[in-house]
PDB file of N, CA and C in Angstrom:
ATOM      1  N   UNK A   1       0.855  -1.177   0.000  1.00  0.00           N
ATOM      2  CA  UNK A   1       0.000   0.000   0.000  1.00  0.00           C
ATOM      3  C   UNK A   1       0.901   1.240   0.000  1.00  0.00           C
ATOM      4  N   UNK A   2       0.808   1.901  -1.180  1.00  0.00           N
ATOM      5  CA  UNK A   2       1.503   3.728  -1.302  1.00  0.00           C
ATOM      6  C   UNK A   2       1.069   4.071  -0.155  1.00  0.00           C
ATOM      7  N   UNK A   3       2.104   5.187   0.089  1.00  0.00           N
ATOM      8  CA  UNK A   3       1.199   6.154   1.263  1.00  0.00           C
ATOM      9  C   UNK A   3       0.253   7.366   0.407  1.00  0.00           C
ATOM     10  N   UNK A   4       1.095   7.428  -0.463  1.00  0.00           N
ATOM     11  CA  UNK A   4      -0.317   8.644  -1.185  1.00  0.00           C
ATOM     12  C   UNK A   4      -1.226   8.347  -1.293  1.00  0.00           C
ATOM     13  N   UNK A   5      -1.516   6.472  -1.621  1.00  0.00           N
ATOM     14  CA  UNK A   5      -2.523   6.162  -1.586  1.00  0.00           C
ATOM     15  C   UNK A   5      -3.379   6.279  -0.547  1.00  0.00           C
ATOM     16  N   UNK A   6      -2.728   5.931   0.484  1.00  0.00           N
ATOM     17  CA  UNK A   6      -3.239   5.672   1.908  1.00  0.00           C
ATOM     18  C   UNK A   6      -3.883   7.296   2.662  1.00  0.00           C
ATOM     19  N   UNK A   7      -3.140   7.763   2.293  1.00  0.00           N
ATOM     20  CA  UNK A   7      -3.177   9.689   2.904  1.00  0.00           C
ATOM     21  C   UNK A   7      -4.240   9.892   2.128  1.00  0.00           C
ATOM     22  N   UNK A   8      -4.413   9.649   1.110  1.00  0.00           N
ATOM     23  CA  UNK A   8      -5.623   9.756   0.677  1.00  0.00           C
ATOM     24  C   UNK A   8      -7.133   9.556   0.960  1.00  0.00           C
ATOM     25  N   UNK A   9      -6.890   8.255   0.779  1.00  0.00           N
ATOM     26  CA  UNK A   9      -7.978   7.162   1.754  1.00  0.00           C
ATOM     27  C   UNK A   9      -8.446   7.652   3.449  1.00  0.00           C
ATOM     28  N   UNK A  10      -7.040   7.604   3.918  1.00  0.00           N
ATOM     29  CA  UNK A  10      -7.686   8.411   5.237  1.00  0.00           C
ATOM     30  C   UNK A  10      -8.309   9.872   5.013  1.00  0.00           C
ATOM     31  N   UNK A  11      -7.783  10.567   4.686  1.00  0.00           N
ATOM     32  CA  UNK A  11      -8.349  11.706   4.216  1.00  0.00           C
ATOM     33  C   UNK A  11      -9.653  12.008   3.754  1.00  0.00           C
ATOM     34  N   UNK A  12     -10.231  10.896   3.047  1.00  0.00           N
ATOM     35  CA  UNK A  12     -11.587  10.646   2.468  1.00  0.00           C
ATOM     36  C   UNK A  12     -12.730  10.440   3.513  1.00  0.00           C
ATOM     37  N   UNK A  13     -11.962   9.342   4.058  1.00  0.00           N
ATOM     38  CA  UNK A  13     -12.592   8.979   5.210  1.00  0.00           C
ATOM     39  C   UNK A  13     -13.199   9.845   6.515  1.00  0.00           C
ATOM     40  N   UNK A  14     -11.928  10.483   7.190  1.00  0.00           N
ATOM     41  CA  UNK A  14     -11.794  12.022   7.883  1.00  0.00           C
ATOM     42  C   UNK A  14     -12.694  13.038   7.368  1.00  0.00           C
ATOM     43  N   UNK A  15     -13.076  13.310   6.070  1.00  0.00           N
ATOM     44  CA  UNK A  15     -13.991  14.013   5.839  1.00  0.00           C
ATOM     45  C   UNK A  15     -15.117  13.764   5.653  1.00  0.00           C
ATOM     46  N   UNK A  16     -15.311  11.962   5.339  1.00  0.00           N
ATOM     47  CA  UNK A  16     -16.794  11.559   4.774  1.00  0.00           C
ATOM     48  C   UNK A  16     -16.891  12.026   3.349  1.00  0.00           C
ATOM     49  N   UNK A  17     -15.939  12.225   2.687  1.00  0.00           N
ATOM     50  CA  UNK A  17     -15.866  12.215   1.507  1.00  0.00           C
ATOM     51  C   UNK A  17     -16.243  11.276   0.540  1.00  0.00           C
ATOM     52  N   UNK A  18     -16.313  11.442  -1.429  1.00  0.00           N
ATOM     53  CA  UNK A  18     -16.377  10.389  -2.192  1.00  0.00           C
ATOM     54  C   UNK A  18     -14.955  10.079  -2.651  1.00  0.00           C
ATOM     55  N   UNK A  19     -14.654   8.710  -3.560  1.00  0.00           N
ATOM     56  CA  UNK A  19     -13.884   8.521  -3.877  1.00  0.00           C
ATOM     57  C   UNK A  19     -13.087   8.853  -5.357  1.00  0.00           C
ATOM     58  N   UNK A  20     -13.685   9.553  -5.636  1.00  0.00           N
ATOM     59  CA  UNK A  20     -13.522  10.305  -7.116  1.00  0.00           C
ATOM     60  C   UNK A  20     -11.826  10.541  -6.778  1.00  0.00           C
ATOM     61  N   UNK A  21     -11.287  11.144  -5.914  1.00  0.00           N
ATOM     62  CA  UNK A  21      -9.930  11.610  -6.208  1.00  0.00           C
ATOM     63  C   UNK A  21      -9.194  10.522  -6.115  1.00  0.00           C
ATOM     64  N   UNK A  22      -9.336   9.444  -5.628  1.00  0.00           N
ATOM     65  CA  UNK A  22      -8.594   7.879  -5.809  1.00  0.00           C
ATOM     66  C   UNK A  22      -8.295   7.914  -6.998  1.00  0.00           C
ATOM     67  N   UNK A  23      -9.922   7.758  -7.717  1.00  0.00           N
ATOM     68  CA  UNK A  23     -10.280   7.142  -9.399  1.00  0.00           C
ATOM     69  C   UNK A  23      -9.526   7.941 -10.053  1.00  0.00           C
ATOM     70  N   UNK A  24      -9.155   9.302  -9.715  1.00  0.00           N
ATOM     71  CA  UNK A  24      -8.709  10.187 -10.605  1.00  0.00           C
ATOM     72  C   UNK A  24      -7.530   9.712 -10.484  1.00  0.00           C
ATOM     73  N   UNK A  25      -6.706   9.193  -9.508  1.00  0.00           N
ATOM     74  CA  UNK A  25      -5.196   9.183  -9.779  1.00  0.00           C
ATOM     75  C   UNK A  25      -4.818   7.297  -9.959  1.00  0.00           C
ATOM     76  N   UNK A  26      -6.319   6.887 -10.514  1.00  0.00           N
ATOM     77  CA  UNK A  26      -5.326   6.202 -11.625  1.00  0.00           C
ATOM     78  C   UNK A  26      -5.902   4.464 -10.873  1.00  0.00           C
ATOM     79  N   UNK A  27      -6.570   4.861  -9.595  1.00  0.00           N
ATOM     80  CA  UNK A  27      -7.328   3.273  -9.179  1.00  0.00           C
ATOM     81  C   UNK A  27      -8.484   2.669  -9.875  1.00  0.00           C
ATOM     82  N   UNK A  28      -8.860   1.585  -9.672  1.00  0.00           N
ATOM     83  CA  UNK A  28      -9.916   1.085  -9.922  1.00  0.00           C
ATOM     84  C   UNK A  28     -10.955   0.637  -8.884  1.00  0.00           C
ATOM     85  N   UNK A  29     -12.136   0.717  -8.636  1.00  0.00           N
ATOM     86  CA  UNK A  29     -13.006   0.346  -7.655  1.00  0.00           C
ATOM     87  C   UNK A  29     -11.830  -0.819  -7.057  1.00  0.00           C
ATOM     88  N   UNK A  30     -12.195  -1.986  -7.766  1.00  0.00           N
ATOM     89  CA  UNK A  30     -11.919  -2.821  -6.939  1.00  0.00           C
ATOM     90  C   UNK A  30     -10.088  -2.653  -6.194  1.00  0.00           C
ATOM     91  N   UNK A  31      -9.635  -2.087  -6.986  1.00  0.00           N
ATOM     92  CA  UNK A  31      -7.734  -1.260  -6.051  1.00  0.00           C
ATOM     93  C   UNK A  31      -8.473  -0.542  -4.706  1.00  0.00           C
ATOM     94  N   UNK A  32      -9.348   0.251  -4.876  1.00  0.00           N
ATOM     95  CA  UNK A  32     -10.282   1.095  -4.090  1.00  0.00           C
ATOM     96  C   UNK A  32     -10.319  -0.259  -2.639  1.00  0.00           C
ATOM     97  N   UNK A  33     -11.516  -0.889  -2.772  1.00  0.00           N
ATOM     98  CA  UNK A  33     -11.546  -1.985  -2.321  1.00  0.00           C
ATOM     99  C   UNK A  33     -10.495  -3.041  -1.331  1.00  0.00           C
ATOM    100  N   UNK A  34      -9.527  -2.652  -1.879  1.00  0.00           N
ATOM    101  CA  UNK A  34      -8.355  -3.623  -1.555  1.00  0.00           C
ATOM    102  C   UNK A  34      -7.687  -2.837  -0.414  1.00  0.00           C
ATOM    103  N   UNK A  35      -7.634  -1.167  -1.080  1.00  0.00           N
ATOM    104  CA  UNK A  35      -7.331  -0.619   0.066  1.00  0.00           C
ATOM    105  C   UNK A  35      -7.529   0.068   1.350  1.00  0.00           C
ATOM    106  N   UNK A  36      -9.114  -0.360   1.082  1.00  0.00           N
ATOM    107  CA  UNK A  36      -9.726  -0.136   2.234  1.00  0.00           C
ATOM    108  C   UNK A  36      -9.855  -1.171   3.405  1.00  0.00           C
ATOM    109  N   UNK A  37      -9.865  -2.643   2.529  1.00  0.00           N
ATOM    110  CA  UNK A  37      -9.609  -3.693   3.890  1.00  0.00           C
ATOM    111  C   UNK A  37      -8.478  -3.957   4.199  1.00  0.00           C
ATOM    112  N   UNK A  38      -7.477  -3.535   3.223  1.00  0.00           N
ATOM    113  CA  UNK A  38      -5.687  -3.404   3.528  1.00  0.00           C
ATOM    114  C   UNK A  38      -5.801  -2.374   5.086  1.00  0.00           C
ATOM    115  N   UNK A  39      -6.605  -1.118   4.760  1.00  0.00           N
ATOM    116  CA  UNK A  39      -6.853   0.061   5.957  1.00  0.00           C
ATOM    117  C   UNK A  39      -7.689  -0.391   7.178  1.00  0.00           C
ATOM    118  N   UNK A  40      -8.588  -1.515   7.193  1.00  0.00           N
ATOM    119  CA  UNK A  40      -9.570  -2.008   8.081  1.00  0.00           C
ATOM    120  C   UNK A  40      -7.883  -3.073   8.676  1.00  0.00           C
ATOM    121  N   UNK A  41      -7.261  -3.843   8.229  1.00  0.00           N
ATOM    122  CA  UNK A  41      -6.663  -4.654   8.528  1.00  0.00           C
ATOM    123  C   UNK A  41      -5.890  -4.431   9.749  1.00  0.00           C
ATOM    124  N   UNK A  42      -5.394  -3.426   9.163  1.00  0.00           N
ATOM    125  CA  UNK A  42      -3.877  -2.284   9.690  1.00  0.00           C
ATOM    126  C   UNK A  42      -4.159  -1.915  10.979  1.00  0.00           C
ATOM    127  N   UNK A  43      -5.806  -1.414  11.387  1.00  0.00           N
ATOM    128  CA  UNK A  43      -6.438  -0.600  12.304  1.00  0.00           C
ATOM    129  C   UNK A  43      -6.583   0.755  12.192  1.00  0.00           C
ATOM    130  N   UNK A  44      -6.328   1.455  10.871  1.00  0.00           N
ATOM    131  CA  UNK A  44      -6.445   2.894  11.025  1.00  0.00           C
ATOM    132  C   UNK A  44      -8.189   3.149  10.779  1.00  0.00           C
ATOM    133  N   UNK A  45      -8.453   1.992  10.692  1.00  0.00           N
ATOM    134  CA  UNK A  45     -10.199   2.775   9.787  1.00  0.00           C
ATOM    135  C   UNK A  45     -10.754   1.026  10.553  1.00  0.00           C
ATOM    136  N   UNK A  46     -12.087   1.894  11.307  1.00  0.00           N
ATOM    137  CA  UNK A  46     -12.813   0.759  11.843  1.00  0.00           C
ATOM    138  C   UNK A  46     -14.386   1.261  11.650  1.00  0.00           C
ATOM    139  N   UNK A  47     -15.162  -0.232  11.238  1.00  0.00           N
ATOM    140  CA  UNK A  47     -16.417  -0.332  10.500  1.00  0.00           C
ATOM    141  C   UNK A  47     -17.358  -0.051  11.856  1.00  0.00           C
ATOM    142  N   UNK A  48     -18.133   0.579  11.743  1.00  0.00           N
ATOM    143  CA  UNK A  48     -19.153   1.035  12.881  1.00  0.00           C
ATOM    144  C   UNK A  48     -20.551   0.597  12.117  1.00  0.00           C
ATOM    145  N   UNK A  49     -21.416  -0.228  11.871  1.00  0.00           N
ATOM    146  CA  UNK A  49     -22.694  -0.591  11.559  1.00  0.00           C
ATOM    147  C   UNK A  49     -22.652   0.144  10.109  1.00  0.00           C
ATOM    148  N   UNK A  50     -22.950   1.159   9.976  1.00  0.00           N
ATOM    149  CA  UNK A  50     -23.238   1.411   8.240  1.00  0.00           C
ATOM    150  C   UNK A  50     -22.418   2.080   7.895  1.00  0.00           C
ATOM    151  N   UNK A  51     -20.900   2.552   8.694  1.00  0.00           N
ATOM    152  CA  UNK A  51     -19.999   3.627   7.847  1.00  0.00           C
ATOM    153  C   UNK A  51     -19.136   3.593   8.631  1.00  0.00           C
ATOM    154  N   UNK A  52     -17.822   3.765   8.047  1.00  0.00           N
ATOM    155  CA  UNK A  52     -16.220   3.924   8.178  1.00  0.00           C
ATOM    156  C   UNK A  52     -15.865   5.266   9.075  1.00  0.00           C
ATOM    157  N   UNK A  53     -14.911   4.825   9.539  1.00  0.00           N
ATOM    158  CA  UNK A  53     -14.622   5.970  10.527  1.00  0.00           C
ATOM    159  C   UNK A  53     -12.879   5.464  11.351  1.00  0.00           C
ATOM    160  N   UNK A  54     -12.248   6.469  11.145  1.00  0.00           N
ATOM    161  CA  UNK A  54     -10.465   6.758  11.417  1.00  0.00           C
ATOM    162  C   UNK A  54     -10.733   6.137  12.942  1.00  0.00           C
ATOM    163  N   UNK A  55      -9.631   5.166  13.156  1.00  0.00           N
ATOM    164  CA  UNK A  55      -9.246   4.993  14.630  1.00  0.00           C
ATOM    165  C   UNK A  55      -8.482   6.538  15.165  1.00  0.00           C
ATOM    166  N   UNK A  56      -8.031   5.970  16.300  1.00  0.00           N
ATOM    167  CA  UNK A  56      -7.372   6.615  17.272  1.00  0.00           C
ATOM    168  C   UNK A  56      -5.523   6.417  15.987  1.00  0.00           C
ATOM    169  N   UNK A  57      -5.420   5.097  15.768  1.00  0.00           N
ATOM    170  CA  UNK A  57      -4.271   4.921  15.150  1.00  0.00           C
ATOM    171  C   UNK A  57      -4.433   5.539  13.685  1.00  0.00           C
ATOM    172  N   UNK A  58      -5.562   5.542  13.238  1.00  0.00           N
ATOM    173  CA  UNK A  58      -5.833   6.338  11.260  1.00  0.00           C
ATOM    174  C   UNK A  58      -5.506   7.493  11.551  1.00  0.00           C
ATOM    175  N   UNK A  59      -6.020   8.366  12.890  1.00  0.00           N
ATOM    176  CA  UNK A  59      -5.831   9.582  12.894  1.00  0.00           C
ATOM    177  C   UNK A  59      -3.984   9.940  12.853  1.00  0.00           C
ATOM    178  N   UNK A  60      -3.382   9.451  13.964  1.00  0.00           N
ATOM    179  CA  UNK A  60      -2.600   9.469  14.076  1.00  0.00           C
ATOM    180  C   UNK A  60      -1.140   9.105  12.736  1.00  0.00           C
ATOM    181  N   UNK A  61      -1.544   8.352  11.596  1.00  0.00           N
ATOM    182  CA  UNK A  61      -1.378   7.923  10.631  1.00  0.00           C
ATOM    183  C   UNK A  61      -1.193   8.794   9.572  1.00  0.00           C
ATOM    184  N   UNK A  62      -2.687   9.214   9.966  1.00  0.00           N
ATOM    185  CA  UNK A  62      -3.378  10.640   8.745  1.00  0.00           C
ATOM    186  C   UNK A  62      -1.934  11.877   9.121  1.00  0.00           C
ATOM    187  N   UNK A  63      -2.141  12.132   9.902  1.00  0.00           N
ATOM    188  CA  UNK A  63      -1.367  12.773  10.931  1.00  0.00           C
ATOM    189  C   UNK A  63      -0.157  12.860  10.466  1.00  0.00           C
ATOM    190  N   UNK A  64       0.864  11.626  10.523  1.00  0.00           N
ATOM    191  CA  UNK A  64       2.012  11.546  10.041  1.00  0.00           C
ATOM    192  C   UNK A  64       2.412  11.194   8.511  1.00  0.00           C
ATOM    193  N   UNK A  65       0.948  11.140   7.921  1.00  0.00           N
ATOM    194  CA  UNK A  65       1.654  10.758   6.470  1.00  0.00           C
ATOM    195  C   UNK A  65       1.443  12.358   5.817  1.00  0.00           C
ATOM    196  N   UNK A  66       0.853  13.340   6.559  1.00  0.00           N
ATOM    197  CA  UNK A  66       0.496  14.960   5.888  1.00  0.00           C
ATOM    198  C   UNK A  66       1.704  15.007   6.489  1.00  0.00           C
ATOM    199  N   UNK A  67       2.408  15.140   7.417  1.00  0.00           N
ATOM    200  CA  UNK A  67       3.984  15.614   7.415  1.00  0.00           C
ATOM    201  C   UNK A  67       4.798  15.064   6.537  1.00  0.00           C
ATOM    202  N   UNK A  68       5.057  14.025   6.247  1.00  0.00           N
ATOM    203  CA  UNK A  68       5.799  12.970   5.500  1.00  0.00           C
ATOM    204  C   UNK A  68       5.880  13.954   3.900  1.00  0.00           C
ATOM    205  N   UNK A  69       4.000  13.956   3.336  1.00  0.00           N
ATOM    206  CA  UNK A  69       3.858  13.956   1.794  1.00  0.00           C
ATOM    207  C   UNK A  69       3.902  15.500   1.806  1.00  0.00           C
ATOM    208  N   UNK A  70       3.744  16.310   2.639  1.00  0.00           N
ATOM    209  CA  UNK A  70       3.857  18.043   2.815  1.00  0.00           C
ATOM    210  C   UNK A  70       4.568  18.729   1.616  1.00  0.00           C
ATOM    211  N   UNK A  71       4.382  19.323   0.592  1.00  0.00           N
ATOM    212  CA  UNK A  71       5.497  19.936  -0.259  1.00  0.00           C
ATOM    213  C   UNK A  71       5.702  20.912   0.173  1.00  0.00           C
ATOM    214  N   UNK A  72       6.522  21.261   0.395  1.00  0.00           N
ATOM    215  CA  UNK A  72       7.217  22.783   0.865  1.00  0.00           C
ATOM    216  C   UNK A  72       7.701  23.711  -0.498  1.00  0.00           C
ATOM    217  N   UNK A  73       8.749  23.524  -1.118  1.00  0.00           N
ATOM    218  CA  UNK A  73       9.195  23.139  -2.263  1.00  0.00           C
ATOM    219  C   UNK A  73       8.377  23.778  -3.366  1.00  0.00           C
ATOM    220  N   UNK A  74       8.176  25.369  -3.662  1.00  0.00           N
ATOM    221  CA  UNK A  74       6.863  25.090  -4.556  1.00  0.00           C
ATOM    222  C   UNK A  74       7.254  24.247  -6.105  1.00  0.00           C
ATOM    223  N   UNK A  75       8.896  24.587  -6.610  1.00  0.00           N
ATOM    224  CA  UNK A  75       8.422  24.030  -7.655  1.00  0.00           C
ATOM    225  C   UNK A  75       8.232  22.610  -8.072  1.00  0.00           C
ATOM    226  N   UNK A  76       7.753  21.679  -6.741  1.00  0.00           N
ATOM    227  CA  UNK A  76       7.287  21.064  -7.007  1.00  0.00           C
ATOM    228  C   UNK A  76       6.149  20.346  -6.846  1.00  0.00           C
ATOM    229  N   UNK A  77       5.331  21.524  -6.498  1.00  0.00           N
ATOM    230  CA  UNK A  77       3.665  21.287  -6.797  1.00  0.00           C
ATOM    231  C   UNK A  77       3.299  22.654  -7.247  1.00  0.00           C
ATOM    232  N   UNK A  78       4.301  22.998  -7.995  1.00  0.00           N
ATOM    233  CA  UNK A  78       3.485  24.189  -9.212  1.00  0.00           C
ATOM    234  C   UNK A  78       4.408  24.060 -10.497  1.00  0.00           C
ATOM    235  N   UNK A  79       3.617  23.257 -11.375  1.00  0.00           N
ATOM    236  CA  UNK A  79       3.911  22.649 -12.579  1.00  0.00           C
ATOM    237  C   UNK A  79       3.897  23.591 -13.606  1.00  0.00           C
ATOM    238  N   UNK A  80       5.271  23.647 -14.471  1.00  0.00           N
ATOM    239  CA  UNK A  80       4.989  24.609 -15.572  1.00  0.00           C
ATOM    240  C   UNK A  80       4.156  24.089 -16.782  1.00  0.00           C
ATOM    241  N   UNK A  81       3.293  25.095 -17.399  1.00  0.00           N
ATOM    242  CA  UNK A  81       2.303  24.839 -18.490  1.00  0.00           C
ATOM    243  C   UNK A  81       3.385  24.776 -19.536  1.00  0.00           C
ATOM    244  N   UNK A  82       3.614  23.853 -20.313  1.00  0.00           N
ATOM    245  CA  UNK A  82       4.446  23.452 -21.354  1.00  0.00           C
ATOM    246  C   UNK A  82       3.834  24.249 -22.416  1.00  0.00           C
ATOM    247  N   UNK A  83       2.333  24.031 -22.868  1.00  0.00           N
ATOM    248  CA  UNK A  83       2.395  24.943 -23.997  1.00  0.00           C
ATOM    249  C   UNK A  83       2.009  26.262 -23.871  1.00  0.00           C
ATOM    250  N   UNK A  84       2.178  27.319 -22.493  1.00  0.00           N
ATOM    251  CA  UNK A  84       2.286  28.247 -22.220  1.00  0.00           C
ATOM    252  C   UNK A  84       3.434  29.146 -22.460  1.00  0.00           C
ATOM    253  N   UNK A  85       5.000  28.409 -22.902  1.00  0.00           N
ATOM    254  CA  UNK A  85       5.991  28.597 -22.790  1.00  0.00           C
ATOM    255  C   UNK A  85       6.070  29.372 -23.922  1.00  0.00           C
ATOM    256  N   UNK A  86       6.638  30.695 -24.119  1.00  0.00           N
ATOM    257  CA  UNK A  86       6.843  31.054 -25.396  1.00  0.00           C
ATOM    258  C   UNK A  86       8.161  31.418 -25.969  1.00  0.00           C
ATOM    259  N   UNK A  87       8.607  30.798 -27.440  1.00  0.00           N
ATOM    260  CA  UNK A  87      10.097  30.885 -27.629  1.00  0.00           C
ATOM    261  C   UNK A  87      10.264  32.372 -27.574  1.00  0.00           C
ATOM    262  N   UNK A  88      11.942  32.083 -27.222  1.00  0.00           N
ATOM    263  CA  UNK A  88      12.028  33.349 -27.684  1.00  0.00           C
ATOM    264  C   UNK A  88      12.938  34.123 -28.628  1.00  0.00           C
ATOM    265  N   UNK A  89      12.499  35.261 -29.199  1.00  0.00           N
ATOM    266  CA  UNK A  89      11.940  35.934 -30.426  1.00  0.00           C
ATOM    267  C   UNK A  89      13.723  36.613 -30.715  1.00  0.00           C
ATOM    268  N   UNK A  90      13.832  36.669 -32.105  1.00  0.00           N
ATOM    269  CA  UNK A  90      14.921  37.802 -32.251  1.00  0.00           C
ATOM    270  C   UNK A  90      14.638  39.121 -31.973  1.00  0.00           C
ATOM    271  N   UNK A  91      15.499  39.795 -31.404  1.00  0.00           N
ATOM    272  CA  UNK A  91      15.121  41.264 -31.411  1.00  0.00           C
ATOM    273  C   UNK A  91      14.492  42.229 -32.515  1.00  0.00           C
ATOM    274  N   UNK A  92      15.023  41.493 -33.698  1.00  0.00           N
ATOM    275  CA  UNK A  92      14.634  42.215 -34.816  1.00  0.00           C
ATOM    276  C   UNK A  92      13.662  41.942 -35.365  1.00  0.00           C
ATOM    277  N   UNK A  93      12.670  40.768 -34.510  1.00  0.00           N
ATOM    278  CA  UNK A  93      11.693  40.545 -35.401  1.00  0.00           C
ATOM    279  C   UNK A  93      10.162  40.973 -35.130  1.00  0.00           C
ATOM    280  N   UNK A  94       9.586  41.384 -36.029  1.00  0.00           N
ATOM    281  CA  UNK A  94       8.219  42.798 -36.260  1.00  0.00           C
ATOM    282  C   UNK A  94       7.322  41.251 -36.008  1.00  0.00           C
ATOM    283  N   UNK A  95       6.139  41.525 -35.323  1.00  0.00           N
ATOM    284  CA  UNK A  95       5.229  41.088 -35.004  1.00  0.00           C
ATOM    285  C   UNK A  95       4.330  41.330 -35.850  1.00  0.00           C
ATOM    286  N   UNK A  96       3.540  40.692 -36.863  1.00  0.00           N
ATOM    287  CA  UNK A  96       2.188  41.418 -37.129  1.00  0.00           C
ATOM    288  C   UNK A  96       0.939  40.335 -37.536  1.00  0.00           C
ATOM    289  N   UNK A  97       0.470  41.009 -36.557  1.00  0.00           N
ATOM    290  CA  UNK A  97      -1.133  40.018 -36.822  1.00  0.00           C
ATOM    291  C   UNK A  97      -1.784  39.440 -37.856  1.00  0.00           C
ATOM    292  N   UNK A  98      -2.456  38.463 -37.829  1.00  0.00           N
ATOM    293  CA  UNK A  98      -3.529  38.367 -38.678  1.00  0.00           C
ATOM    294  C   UNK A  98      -4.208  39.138 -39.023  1.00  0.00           C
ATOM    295  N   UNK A  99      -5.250  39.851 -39.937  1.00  0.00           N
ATOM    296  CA  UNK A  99      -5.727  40.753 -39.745  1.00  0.00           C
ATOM    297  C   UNK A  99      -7.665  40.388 -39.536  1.00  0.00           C
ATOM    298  N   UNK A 100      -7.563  38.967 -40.353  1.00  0.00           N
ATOM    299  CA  UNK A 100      -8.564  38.305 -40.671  1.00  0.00           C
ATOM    300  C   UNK A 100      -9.070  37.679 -38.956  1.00  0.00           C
ATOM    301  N   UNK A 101      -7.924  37.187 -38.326  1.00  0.00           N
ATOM    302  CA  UNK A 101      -8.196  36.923 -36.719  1.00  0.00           C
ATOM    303  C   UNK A 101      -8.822  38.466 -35.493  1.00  0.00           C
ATOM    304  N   UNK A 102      -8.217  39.066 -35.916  1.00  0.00           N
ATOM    305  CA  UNK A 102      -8.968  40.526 -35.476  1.00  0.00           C
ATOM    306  C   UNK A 102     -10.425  41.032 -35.166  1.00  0.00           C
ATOM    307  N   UNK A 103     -10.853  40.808 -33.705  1.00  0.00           N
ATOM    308  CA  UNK A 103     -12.283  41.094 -33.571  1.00  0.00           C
ATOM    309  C   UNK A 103     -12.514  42.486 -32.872  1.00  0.00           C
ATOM    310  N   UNK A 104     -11.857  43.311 -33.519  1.00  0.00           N
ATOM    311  CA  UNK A 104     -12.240  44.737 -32.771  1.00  0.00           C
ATOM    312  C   UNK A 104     -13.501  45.576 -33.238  1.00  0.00           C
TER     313      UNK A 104
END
């Protein structure tokens, strides 16, 4: 079990959240599944009659895997837009528009 995965999962949980941001990074229900009784197993997440809920140890877990995964660092959770990038230009060279693209 990743911990991103896992920080996640608790995280979901901690809020009563859906699982859409799992799916988004790439699980499948049943991965979903696996790592939730991988998380029931462990003791961080215990079943109460109709819904999930962080132990004393998930919290604590939750806890240490947000220090662990923390970026400090921005450039690396602020991604440059690749096709935002623009070459760059000779000094000598005249710009001129379309004229046909022009909605003034």
């Amino acid at each position: 079990m990743m911990d991103k995965e896992l920080h996640l999962l608790l995280s979901i949980v901690d809020k009563n959240a859906g699982v859409e941001v799992l799916i988004d990074q790439g699980l499948n229900y049943g991965n979903i599944a696996i790592l939730i009784e991988t998380a029931i197993k462990s003791g961080y997440i215990v079943s109460e009659e109709s819904d999930i809920k962080l132990s004393g140890s998930g919290k604590e877990k939750l806890a240490e895997l947000r220090g662990q995964l923390k970026k400090l660092d921005k450039d690396t959770w602020i991604e440059r837009k690749k096709d935002a990038i623009i070459t760059k230009l000779d000094p000598d060279f005249i710009y001129l528009p379309n004229q046909k693209e022009l909605y003034f």
